[in-house]
PDB file of N, CA and C in Angstrom:
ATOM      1  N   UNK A   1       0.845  -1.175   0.000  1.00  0.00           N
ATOM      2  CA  UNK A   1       0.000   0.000   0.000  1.00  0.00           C
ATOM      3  C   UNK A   1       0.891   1.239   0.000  1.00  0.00           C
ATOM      4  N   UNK A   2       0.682   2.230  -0.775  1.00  0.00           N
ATOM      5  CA  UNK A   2       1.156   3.614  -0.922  1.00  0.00           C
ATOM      6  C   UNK A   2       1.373   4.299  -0.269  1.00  0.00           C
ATOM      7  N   UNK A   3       1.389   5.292   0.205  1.00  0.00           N
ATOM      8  CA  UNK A   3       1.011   6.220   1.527  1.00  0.00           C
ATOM      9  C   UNK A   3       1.921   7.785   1.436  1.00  0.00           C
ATOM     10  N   UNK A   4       1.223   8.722   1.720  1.00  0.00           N
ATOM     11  CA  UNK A   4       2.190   9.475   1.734  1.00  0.00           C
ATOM     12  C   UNK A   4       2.697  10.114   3.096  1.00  0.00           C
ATOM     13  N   UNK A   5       2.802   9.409   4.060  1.00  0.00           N
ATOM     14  CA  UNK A   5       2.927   9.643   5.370  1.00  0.00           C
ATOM     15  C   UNK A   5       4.369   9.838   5.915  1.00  0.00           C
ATOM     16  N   UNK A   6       4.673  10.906   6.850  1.00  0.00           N
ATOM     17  CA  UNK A   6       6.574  11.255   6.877  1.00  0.00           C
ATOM     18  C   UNK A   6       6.442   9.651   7.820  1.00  0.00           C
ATOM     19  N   UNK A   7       8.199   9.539   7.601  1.00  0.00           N
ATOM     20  CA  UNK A   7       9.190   8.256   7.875  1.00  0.00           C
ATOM     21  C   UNK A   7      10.302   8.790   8.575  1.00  0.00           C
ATOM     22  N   UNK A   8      10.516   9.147   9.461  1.00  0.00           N
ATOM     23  CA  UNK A   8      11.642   9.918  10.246  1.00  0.00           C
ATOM     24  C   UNK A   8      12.982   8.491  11.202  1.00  0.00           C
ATOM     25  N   UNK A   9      14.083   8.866  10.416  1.00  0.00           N
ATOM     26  CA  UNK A   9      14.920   7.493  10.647  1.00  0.00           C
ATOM     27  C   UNK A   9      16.253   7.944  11.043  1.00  0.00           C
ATOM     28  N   UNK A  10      16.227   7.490  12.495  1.00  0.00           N
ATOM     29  CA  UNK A  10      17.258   8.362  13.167  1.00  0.00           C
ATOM     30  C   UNK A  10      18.413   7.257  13.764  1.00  0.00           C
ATOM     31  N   UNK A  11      19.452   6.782  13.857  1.00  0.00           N
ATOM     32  CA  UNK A  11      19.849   6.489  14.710  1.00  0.00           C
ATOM     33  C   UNK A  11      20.489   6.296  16.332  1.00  0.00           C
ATOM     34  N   UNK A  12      19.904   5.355  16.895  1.00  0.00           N
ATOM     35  CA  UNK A  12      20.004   5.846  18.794  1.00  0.00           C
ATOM     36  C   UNK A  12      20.983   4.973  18.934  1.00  0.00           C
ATOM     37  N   UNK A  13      22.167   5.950  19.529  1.00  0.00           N
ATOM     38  CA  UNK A  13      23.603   5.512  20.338  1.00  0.00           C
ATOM     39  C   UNK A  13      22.369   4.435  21.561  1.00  0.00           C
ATOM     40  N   UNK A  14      22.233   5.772  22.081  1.00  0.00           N
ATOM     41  CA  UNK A  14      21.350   4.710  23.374  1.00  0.00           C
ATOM     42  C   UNK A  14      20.909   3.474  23.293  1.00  0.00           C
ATOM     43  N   UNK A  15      19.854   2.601  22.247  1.00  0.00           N
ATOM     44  CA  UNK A  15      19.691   1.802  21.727  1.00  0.00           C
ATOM     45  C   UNK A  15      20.282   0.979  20.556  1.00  0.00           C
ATOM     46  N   UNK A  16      21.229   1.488  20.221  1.00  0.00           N
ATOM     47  CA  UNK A  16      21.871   1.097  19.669  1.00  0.00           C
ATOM     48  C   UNK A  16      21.070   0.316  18.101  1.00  0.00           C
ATOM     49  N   UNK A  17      20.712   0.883  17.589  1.00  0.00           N
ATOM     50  CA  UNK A  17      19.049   0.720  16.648  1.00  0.00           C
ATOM     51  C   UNK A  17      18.900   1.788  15.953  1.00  0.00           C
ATOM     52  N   UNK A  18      18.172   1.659  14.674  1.00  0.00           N
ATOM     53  CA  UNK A  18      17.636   2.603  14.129  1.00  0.00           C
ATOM     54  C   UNK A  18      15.916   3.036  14.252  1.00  0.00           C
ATOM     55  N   UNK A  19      15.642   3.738  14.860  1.00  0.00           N
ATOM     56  CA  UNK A  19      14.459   4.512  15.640  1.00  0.00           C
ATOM     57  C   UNK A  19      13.673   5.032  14.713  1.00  0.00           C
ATOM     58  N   UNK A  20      12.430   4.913  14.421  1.00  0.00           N
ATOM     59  CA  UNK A  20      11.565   5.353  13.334  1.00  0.00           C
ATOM     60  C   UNK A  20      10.258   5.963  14.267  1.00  0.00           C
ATOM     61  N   UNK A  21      10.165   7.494  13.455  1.00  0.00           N
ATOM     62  CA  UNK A  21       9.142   8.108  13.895  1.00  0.00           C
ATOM     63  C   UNK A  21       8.124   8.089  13.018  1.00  0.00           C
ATOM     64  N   UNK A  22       7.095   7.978  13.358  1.00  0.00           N
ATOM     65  CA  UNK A  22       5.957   8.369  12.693  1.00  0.00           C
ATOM     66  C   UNK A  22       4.993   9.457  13.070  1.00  0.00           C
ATOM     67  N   UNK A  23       5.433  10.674  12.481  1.00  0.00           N
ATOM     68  CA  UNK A  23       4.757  12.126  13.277  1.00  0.00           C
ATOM     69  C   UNK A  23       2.924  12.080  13.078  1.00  0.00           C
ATOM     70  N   UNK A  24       3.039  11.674  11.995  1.00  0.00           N
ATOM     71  CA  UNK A  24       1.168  11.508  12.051  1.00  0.00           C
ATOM     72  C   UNK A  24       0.598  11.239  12.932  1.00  0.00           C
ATOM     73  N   UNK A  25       0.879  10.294  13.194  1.00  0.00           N
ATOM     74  CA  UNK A  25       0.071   9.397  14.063  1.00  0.00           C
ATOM     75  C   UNK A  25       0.310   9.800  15.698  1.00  0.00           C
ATOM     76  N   UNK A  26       0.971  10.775  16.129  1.00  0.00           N
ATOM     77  CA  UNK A  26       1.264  11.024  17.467  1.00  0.00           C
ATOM     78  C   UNK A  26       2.508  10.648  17.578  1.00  0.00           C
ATOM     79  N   UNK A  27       3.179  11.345  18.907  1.00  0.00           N
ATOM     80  CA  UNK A  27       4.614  11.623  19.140  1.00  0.00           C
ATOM     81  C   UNK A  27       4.863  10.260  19.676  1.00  0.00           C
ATOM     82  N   UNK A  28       3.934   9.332  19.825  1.00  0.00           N
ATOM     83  CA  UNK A  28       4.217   7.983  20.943  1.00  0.00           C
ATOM     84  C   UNK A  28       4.242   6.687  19.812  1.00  0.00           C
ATOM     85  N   UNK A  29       4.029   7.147  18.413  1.00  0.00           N
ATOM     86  CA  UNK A  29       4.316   5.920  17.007  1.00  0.00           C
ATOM     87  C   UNK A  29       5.485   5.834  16.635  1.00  0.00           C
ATOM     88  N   UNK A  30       6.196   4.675  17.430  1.00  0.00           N
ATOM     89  CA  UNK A  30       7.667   4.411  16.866  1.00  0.00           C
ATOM     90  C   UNK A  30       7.750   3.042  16.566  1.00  0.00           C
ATOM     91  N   UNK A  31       9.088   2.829  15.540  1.00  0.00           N
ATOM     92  CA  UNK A  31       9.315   1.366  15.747  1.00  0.00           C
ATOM     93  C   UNK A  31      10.930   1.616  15.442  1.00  0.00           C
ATOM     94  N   UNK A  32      11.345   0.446  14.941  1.00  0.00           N
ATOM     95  CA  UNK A  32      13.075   0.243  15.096  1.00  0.00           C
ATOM     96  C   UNK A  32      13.255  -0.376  14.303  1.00  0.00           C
ATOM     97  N   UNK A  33      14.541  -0.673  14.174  1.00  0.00           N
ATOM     98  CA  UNK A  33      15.219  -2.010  12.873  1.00  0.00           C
ATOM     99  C   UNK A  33      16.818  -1.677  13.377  1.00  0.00           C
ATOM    100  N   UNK A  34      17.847  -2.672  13.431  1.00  0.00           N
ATOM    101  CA  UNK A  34      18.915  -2.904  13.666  1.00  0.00           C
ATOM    102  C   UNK A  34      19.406  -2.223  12.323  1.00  0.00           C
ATOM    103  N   UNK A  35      18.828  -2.131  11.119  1.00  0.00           N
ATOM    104  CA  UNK A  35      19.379  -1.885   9.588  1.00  0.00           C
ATOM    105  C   UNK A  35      18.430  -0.600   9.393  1.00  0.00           C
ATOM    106  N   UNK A  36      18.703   0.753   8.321  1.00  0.00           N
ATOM    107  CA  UNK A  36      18.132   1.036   7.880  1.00  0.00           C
ATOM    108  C   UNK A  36      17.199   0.875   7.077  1.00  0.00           C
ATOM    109  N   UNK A  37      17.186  -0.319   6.131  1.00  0.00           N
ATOM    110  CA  UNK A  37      16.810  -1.502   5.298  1.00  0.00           C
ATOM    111  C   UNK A  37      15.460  -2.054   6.314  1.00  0.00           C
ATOM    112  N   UNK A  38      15.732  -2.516   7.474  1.00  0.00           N
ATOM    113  CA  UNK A  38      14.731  -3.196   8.302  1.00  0.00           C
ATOM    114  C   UNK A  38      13.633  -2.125   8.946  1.00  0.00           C
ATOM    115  N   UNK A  39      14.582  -1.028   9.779  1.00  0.00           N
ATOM    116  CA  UNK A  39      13.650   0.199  10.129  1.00  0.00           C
ATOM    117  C   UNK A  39      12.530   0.881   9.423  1.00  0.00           C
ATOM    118  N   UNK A  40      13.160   0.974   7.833  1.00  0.00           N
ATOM    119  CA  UNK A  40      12.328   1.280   6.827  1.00  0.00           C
ATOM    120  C   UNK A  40      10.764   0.144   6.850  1.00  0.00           C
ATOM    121  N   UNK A  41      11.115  -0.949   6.421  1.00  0.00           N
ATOM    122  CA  UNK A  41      10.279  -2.091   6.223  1.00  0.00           C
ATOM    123  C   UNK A  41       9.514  -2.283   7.589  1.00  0.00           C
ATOM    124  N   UNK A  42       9.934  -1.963   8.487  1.00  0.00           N
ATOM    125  CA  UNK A  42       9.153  -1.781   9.599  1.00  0.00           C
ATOM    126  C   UNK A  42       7.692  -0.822   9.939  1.00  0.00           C
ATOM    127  N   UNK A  43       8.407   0.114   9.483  1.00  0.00           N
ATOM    128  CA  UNK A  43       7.986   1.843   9.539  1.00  0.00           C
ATOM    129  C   UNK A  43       6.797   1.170   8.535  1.00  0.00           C
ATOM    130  N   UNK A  44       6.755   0.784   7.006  1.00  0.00           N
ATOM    131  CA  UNK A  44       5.941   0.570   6.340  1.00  0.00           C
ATOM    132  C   UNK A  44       4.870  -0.556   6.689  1.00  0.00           C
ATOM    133  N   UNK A  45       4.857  -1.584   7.057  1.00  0.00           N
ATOM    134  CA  UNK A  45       4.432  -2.404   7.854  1.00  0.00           C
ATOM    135  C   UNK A  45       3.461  -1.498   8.775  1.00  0.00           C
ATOM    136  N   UNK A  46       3.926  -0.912   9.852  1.00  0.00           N
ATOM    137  CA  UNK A  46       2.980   0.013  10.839  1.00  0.00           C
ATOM    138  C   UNK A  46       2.525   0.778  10.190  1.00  0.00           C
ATOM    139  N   UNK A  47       2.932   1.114   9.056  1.00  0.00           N
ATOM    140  CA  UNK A  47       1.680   2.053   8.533  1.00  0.00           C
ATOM    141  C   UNK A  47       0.451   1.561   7.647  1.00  0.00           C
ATOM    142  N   UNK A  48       0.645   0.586   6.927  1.00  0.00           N
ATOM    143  CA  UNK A  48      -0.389  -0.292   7.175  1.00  0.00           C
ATOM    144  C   UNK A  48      -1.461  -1.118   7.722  1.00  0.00           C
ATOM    145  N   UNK A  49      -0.559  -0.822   8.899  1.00  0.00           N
ATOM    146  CA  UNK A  49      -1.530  -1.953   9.964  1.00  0.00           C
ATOM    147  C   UNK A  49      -2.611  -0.405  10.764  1.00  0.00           C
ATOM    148  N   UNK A  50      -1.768   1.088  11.005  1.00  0.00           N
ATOM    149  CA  UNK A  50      -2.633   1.787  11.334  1.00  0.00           C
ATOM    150  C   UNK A  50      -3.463   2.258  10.477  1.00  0.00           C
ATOM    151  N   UNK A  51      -3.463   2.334   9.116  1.00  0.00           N
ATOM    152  CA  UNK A  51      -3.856   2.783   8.107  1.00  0.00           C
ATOM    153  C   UNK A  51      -5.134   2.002   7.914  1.00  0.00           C
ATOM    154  N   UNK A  52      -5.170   0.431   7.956  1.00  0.00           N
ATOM    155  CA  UNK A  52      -6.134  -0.498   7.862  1.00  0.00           C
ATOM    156  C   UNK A  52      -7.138  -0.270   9.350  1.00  0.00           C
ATOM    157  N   UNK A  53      -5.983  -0.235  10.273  1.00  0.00           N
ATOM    158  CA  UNK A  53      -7.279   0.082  11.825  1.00  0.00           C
ATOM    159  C   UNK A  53      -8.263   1.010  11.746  1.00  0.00           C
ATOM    160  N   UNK A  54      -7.831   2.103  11.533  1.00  0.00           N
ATOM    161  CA  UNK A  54      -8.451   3.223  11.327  1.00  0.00           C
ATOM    162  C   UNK A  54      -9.643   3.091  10.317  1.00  0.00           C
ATOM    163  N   UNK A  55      -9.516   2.535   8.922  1.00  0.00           N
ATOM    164  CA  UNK A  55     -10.568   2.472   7.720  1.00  0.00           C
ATOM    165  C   UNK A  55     -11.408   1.427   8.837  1.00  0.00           C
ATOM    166  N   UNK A  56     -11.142   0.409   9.265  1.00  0.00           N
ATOM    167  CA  UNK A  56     -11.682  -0.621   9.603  1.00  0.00           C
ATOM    168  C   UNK A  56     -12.891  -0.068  11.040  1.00  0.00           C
ATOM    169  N   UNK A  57     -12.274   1.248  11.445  1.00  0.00           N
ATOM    170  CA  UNK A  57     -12.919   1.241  13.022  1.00  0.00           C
ATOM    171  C   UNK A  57     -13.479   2.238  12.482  1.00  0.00           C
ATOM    172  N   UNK A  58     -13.840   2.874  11.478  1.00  0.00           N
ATOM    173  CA  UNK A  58     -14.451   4.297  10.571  1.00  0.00           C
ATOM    174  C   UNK A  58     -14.057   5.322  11.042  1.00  0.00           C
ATOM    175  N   UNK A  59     -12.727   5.793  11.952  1.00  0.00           N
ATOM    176  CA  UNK A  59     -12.011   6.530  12.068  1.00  0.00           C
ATOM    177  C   UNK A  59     -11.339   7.217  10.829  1.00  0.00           C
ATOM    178  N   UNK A  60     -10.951   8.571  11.310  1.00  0.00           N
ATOM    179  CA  UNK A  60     -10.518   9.316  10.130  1.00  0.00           C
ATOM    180  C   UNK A  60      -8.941   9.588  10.127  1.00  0.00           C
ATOM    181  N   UNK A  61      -8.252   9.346   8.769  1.00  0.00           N
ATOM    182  CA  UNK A  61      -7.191   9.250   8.834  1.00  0.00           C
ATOM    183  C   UNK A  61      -6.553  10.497   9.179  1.00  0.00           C
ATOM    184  N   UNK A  62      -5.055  10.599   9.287  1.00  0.00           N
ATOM    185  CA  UNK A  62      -4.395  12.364   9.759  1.00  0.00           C
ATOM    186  C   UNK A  62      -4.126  12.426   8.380  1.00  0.00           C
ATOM    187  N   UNK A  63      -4.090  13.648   8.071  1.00  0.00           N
ATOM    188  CA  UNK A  63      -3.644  14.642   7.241  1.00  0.00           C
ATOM    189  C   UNK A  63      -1.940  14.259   7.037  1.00  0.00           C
ATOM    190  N   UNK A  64      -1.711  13.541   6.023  1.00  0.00           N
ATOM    191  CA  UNK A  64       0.015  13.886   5.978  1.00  0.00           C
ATOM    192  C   UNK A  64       0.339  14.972   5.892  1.00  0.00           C
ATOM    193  N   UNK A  65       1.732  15.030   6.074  1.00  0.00           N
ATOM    194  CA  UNK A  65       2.589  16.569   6.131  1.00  0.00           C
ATOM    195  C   UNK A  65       3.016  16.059   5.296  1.00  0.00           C
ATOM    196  N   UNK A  66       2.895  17.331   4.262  1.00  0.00           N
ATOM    197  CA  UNK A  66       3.751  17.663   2.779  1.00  0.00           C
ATOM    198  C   UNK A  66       5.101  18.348   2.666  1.00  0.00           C
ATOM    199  N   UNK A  67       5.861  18.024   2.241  1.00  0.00           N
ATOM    200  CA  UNK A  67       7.328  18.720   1.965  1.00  0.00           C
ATOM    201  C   UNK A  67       6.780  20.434   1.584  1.00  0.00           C
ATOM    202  N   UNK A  68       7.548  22.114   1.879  1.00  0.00           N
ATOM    203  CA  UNK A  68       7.304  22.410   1.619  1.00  0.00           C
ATOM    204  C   UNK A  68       6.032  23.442   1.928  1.00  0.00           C
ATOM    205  N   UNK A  69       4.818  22.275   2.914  1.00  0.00           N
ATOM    206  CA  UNK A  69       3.745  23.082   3.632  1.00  0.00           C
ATOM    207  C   UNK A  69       3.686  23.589   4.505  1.00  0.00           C
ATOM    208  N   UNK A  70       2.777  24.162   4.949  1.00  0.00           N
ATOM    209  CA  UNK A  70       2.788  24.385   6.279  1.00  0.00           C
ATOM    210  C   UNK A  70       1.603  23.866   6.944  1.00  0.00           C
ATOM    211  N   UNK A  71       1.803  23.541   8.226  1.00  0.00           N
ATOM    212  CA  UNK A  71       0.232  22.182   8.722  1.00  0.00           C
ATOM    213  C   UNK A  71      -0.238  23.607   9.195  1.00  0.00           C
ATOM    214  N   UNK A  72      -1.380  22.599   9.122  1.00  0.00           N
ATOM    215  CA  UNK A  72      -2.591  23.782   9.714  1.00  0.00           C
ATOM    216  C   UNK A  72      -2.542  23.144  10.978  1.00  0.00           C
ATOM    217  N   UNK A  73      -2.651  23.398  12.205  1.00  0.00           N
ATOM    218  CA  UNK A  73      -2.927  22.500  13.470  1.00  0.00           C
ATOM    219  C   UNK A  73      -4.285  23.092  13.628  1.00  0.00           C
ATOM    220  N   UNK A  74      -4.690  22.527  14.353  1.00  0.00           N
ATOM    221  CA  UNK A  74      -6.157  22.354  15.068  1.00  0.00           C
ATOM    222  C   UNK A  74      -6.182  22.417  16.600  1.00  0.00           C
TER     223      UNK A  74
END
């Protein structure tokens, strides 16, 4: 599935891992991968699985952030 949702891929000394944010979805949507390669495939994975929860529970999806925009907050 497609998505145009940010992918934020940081590496943590602390954890020693690569740390994936997902700003959409709230400051508390993370996952990891030992590889950038895995973090990525991870990151995509969870966004699927929230992407499907949401259609599934008739919840409304967030607004991606666009390169370039500026968010409107609410």
């Amino acid at each position: 599935m497609k998505s145009s949702y940010t992918i934020i891929i940081q590496w943590s000394e602390e954890d020693q891992c690569y740390v994936v944010s997902l700003p959409e979805w709230g400051e508390h949507c993370h996952t990891h991968g030992d590889t950038h390669e895995e973090a990525l495939k991870n990151a995509q994975e969870v966004l699927e699985l929230l992407i499907e929860s949401a259609l599934n529970n008739h919840e409304p999806l967030p607004k991606p952030q666009l390169f370039g925009k500026t968010l409107e907050r609410v």
